[in-house]
Protein backbone atom coordinates (compact mmCIF):
# COMPACT_ATOMS: atom_id res chain seq x y z
CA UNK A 1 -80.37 -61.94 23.20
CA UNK A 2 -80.77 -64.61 26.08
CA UNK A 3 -81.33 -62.11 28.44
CA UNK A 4 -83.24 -64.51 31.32
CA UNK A 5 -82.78 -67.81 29.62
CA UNK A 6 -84.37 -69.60 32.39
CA UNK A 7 -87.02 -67.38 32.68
CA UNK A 8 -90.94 -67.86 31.39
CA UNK A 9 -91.84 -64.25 31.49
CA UNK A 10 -91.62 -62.08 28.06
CA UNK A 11 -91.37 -62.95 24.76
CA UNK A 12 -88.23 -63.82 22.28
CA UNK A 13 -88.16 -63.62 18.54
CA UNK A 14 -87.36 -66.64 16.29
CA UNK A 15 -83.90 -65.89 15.95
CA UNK A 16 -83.41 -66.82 19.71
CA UNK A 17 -85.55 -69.43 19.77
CA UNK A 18 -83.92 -71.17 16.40
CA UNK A 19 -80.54 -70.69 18.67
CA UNK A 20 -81.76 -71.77 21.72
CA UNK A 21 -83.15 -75.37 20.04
CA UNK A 22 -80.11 -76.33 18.71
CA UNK A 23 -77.96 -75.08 21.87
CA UNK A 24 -81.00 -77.18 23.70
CA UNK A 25 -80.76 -80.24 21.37
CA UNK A 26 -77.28 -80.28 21.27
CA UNK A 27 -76.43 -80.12 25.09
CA UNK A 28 -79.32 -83.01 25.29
CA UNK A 29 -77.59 -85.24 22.66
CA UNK A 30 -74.24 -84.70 24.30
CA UNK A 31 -75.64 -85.36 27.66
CA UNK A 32 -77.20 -88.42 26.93
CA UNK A 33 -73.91 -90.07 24.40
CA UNK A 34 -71.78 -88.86 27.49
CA UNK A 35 -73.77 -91.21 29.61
CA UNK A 36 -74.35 -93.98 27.60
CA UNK A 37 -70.86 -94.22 26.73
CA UNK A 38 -69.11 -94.46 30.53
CA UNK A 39 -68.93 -91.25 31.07
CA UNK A 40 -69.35 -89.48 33.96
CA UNK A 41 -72.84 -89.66 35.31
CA UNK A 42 -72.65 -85.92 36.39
CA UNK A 43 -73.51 -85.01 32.72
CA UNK A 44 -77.29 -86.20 34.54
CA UNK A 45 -77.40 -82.64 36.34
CA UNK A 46 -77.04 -80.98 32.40
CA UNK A 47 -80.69 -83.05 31.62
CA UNK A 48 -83.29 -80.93 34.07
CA UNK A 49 -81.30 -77.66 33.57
CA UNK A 50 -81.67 -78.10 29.80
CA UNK A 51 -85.08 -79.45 30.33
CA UNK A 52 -85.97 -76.40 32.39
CA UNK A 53 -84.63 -74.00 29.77
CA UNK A 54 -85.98 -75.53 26.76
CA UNK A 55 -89.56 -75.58 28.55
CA UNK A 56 -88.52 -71.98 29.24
CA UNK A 57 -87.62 -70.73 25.85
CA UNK A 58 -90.88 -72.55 24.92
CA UNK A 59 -92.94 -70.42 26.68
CA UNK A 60 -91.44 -66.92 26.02
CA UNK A 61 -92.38 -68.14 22.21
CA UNK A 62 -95.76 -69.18 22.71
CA UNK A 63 -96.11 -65.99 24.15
CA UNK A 64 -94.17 -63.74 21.05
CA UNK A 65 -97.11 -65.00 19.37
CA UNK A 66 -99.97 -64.35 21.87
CA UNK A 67 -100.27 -68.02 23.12
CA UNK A 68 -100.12 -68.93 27.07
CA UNK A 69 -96.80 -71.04 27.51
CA UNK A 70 -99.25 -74.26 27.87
CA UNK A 71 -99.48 -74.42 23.61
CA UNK A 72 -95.94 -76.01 24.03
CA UNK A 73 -97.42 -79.05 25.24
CA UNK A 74 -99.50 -79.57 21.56
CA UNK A 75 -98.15 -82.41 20.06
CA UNK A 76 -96.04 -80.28 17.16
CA UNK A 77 -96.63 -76.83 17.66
CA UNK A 78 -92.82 -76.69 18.32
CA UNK A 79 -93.10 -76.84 14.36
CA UNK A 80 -95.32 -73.92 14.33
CA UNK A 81 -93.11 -72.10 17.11
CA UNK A 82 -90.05 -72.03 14.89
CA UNK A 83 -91.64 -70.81 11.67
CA UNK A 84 -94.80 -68.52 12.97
CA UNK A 85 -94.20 -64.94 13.11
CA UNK A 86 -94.32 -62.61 16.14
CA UNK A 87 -97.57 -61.16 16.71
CA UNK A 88 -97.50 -57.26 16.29
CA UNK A 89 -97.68 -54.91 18.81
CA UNK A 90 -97.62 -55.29 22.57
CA UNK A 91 -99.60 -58.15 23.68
CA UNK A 92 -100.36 -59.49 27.42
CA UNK A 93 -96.94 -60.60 27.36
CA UNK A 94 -94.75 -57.88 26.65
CA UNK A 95 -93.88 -55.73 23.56
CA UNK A 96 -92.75 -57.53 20.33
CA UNK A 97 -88.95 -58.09 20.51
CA UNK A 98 -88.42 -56.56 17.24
CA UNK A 99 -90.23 -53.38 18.21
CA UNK A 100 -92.76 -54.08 15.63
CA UNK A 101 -96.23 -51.97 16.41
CA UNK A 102 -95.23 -51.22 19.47
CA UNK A 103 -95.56 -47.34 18.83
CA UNK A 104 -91.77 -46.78 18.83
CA UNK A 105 -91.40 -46.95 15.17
CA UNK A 106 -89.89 -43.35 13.67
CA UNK A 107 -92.67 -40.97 13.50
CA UNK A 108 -93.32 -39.44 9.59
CA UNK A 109 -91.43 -36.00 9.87
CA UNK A 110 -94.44 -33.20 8.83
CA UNK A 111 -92.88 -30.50 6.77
């Protein structure tokens, strides 16, 4: 889990993604209260980094369910990204994160 968190390439199951908006939206919140309150303004560097990996994570779940990373940009399909479930198989992206159809499963012994 978070292997490449930064990264656009692949594809991450729900489980990640749930974990990686609240991570996200929590660093963001924190950032921004940090700032608004006198803090020290070097909590601005956390804001593109999170930015970067939220846009990120994004992607890698538009493509767990067969979507180019550009679906993000849908006004709420973030909505759809953390309830939808992973598209079966290997796509164009990579193979399903849970293994899934990807012709791994344990083959039916023949007696």
């Amino acid at each position: 889990m978070f292997k490449k968190p930064f990264s656009t390439k692949g594809r991450i199951r729900r489980t990640e993604y749930f974990l990686s908006f609240f991570v996200y939206a929590a660093v963001i919140v924190f950032a921004i209260m940090a700032v608004f309150s006198g803090g020290s303004p070097a909590w601005l560097l956390a804001v593109p980094a999170m930015l970067w990996f939220g846009i990120a994570q994004n992607a890698k779940r538009c493509h767990d369910l067969g979507n180019s990373g550009w679906y993000q940009f849908i006004p709420f399909y973030v909505l759809w990204l953390l309830f939808a479930g992973s598209q079966p198989g290997i796509n164009k992206y990579g193979p399903n994160p849970k293994g899934v159809g990807n012709g791994f499963e344990n083959p039916v012994a023949v007696a």
